[in-house]
Protein backbone atom coordinates (compact mmCIF):
# COMPACT_ATOMS: atom_id res chain seq x y z
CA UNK A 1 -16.81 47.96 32.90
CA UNK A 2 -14.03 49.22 30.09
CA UNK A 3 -14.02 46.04 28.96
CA UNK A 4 -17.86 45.67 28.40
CA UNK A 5 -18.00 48.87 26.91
CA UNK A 6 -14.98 48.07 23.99
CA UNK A 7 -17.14 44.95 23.69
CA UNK A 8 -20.18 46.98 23.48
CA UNK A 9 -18.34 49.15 20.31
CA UNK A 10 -16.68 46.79 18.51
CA UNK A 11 -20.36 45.02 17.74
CA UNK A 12 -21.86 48.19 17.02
CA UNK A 13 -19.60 48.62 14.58
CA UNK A 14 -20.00 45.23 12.80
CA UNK A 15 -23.83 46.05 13.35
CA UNK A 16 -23.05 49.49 11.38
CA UNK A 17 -21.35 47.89 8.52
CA UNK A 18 -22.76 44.96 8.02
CA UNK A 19 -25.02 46.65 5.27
CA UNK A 20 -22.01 47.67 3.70
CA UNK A 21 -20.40 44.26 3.79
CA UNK A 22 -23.54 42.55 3.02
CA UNK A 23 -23.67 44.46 -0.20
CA UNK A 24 -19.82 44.77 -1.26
CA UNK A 25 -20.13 41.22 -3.23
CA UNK A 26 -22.80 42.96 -6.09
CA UNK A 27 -22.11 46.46 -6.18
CA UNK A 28 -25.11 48.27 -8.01
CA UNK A 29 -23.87 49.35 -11.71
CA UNK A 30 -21.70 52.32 -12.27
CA UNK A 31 -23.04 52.97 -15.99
CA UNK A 32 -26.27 52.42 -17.76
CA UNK A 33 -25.52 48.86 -18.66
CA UNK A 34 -22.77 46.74 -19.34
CA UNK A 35 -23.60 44.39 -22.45
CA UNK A 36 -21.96 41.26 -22.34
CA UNK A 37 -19.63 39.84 -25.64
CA UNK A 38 -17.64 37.09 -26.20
CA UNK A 39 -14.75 39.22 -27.22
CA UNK A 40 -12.38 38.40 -24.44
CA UNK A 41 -9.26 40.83 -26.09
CA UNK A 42 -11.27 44.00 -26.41
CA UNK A 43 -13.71 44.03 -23.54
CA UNK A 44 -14.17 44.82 -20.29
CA UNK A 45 -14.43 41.82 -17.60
CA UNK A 46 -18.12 42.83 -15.28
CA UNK A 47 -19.81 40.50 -13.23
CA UNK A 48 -18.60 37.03 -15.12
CA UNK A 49 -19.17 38.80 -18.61
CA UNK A 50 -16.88 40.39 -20.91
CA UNK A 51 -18.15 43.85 -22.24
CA UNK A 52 -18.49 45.58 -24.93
CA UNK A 53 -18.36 49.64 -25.17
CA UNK A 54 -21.58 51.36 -24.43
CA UNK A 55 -21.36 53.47 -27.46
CA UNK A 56 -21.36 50.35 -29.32
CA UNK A 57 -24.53 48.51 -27.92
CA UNK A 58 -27.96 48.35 -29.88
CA UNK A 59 -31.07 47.62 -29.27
CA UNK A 60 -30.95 43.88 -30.33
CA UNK A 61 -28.97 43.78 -27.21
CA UNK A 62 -32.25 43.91 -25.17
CA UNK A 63 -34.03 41.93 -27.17
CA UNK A 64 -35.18 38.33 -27.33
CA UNK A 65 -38.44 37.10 -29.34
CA UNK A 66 -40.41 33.76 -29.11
CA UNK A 67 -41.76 33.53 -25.72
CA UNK A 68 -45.07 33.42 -27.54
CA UNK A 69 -44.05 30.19 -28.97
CA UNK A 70 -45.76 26.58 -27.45
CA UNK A 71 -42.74 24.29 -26.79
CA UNK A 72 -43.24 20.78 -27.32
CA UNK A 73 -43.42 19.10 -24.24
CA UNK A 74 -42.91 14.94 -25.65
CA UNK A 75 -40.63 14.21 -23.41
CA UNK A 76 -40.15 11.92 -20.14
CA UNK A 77 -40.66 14.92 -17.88
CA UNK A 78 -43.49 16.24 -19.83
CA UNK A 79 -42.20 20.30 -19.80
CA UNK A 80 -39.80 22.12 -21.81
CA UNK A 81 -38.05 25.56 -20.60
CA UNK A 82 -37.04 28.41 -22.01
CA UNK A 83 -34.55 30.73 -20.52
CA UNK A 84 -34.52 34.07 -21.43
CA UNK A 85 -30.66 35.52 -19.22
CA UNK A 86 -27.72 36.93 -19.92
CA UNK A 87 -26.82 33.86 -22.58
CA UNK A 88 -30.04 35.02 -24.60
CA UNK A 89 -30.33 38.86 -24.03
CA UNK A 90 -26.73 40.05 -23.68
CA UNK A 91 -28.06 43.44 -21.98
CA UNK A 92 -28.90 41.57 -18.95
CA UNK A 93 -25.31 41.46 -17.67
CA UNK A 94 -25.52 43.18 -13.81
CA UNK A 95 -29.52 44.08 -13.95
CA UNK A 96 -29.76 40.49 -11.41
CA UNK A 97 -33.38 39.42 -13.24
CA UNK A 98 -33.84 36.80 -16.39
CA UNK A 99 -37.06 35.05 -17.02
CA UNK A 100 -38.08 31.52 -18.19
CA UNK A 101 -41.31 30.41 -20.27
CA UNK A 102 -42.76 26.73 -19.11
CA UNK A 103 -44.81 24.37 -20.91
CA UNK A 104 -46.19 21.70 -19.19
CA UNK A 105 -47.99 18.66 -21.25
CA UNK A 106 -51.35 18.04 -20.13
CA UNK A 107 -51.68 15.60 -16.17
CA UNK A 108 -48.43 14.37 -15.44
CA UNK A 109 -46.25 17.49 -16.85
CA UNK A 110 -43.60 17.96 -14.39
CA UNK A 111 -40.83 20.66 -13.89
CA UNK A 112 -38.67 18.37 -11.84
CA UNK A 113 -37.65 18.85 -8.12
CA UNK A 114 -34.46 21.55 -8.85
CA UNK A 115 -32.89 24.58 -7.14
CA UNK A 116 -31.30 27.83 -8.15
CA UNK A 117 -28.19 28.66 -6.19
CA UNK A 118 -28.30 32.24 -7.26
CA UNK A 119 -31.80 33.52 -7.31
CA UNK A 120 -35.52 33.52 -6.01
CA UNK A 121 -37.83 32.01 -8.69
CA UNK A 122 -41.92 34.17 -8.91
CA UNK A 123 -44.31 31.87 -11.18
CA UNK A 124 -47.29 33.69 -12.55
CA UNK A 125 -49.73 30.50 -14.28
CA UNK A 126 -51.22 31.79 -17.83
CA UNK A 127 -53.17 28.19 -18.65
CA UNK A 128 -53.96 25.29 -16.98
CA UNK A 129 -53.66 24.19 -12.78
CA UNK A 130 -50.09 23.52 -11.50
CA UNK A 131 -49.56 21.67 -8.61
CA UNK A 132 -46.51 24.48 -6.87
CA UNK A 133 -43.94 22.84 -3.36
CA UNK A 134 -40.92 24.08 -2.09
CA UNK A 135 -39.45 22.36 0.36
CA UNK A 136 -37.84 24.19 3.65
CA UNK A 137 -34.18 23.27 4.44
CA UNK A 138 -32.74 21.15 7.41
CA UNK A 139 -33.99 19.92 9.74
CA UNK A 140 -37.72 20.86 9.29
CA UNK A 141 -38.18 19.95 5.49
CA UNK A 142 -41.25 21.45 5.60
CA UNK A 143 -43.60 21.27 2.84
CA UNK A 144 -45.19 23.98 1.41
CA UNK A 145 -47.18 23.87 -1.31
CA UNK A 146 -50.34 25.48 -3.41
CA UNK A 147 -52.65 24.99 -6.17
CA UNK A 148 -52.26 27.68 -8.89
CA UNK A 149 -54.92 28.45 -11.68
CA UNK A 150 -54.35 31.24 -14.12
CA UNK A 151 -53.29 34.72 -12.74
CA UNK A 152 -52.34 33.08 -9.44
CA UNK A 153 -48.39 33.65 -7.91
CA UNK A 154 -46.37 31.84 -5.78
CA UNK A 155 -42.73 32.72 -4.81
CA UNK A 156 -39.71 30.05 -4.28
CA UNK A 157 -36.93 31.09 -2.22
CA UNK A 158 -33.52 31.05 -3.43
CA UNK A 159 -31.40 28.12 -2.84
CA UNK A 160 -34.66 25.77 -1.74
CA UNK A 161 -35.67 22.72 -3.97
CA UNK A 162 -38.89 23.30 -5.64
CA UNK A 163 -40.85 21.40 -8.51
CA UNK A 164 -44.18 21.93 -10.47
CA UNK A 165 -46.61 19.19 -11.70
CA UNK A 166 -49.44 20.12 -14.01
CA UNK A 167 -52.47 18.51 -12.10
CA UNK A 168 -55.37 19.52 -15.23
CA UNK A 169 -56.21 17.65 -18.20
CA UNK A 170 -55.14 20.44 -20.41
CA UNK A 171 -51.81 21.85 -21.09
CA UNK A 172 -50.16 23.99 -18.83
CA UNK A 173 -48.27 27.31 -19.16
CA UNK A 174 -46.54 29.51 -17.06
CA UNK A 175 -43.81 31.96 -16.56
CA UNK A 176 -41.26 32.88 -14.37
CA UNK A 177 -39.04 35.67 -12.94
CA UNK A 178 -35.78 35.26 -11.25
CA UNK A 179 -33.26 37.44 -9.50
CA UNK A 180 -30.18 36.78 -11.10
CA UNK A 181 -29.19 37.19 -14.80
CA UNK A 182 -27.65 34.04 -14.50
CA UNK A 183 -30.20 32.18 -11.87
CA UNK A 184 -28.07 28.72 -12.52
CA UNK A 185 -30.15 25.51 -12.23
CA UNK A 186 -29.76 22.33 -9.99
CA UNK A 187 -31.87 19.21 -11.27
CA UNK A 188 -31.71 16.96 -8.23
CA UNK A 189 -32.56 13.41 -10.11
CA UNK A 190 -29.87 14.68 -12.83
CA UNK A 191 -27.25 15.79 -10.27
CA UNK A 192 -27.41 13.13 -8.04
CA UNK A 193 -27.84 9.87 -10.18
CA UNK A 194 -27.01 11.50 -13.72
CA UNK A 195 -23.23 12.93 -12.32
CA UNK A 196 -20.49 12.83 -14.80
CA UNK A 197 -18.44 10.49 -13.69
CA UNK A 198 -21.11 8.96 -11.67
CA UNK A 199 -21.15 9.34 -7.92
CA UNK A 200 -19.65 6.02 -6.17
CA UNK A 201 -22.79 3.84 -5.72
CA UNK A 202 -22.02 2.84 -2.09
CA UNK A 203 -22.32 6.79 -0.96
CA UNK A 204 -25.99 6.40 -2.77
CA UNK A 205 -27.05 3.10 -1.30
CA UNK A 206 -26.41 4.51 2.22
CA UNK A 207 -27.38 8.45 1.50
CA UNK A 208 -31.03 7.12 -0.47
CA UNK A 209 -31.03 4.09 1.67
CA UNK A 210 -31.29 1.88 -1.02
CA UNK A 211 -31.02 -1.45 -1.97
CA UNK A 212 -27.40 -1.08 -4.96
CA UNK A 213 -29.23 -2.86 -7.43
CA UNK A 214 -31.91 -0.25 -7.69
CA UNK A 215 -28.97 2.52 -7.28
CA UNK A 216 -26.77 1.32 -9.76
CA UNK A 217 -30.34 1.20 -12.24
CA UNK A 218 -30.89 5.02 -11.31
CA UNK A 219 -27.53 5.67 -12.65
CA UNK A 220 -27.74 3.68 -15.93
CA UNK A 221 -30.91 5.50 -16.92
CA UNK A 222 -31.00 8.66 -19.09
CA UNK A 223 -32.08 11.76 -17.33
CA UNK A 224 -33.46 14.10 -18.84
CA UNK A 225 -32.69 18.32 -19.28
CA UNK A 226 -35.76 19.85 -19.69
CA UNK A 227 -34.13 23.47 -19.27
């Protein structure tokens, strides 16, 4: 009965904490904001980013312009992103949310099957019909997927690989938030046949289940970075 009951109170207590430990890796901010340099003598190290003093920031720290800009899109993927994080608005550095613009070239305009390791990913279409999937992880692999038109949202968990195709005759655009400041991006194709120094072909033939030949091809071509 003693036993059961130490038993009982030691997972309590994990229970009780676990909020605490849950939360210890991203601390919310002790100051306003923490505005990231490339001064690495004079700053302060926060969350990956040197920074500067906060008497010292400005308001072109918080700023970024040219999201209003079309992107060309003549490319093999047919889409062009543009990240807006910590590498484009220094303020960013521990606020965990950045934002990316996508065009899409009209039928056929593809923002390739990808992941984020450190963030959730919330599309909002302006123009055109995308064609939205995420895929769920092992060992369902579920599909799930949706049709957006303009004003529609759809949400992609972290960590899952997602795409969008543009499905209209017209040009697509659409933008995106994420919950990171520094979401990090995962192009599967790229990764996986695009690898610098490429990945043994043997461990592809027998992952893909593919003849080498067609492996080895894969891995000569150019793949494209549409981020």
């Amino acid at each position: 009965m003693i036993k059961r009951l130490q038993l009982f109170v030691a997972a309590f207590a994990i229970l009780a904490f676990s909020p605490l430990l849950a939360s210890a890796s991203d601390p919310s901010p002790l100051q306003d904001f923490y505005v990231a340099i490339n001064d690495t003598k004079n700053g302060v190290f926060v969350n990956g980013k040197f920074c500067k003093d906060p008497k010292l920031a400005n308001a072109e720290d918080f700023f970024y312009s040219g999201l209003n800009i079309p992107r060309n899109t003549s490319n093999p993927v047919g889409s062009t992103v543009i990240p807006v994080n910590v590498a484009q608005i220094p303020g960013l550095n521990t606020l965990g949310i950045s934002l990316v613009r996508i065009d899409y070239a009209p039928y056929s305009g593809l923002n390739p099957p990808h992941t984020h390791p450190h963030a959730m990913d919330i599309l909002v279409v302006l123009e055109g019909t995308l064609y939205v999937s995420f895929v769920t992880s092992n060992i369902d692999n579920r599909l799930i997927t949706k049709v957006l038109n303009p004003g529609k949202v759809f949400v992609f968990p972290v960590g899952l690989i997602h795409f969008k195709f543009n499905i209209g005759n017209t040009k697509a655009v659409a933008f995106a938030g994420l919950s990171s400041q520094n979401p990090g991006v995962i192009t599967i194709a790229n990764a996986v046949f695009g690898s610098n120094p490429p990945i043994n072909p043997d461990v592809l033939t027998k992952a893909f289940q593919l003849d080498k030949n067609i492996v080895t091809y894969l891995q000569s071509k150019f793949w494209w970075d549409n981020n």
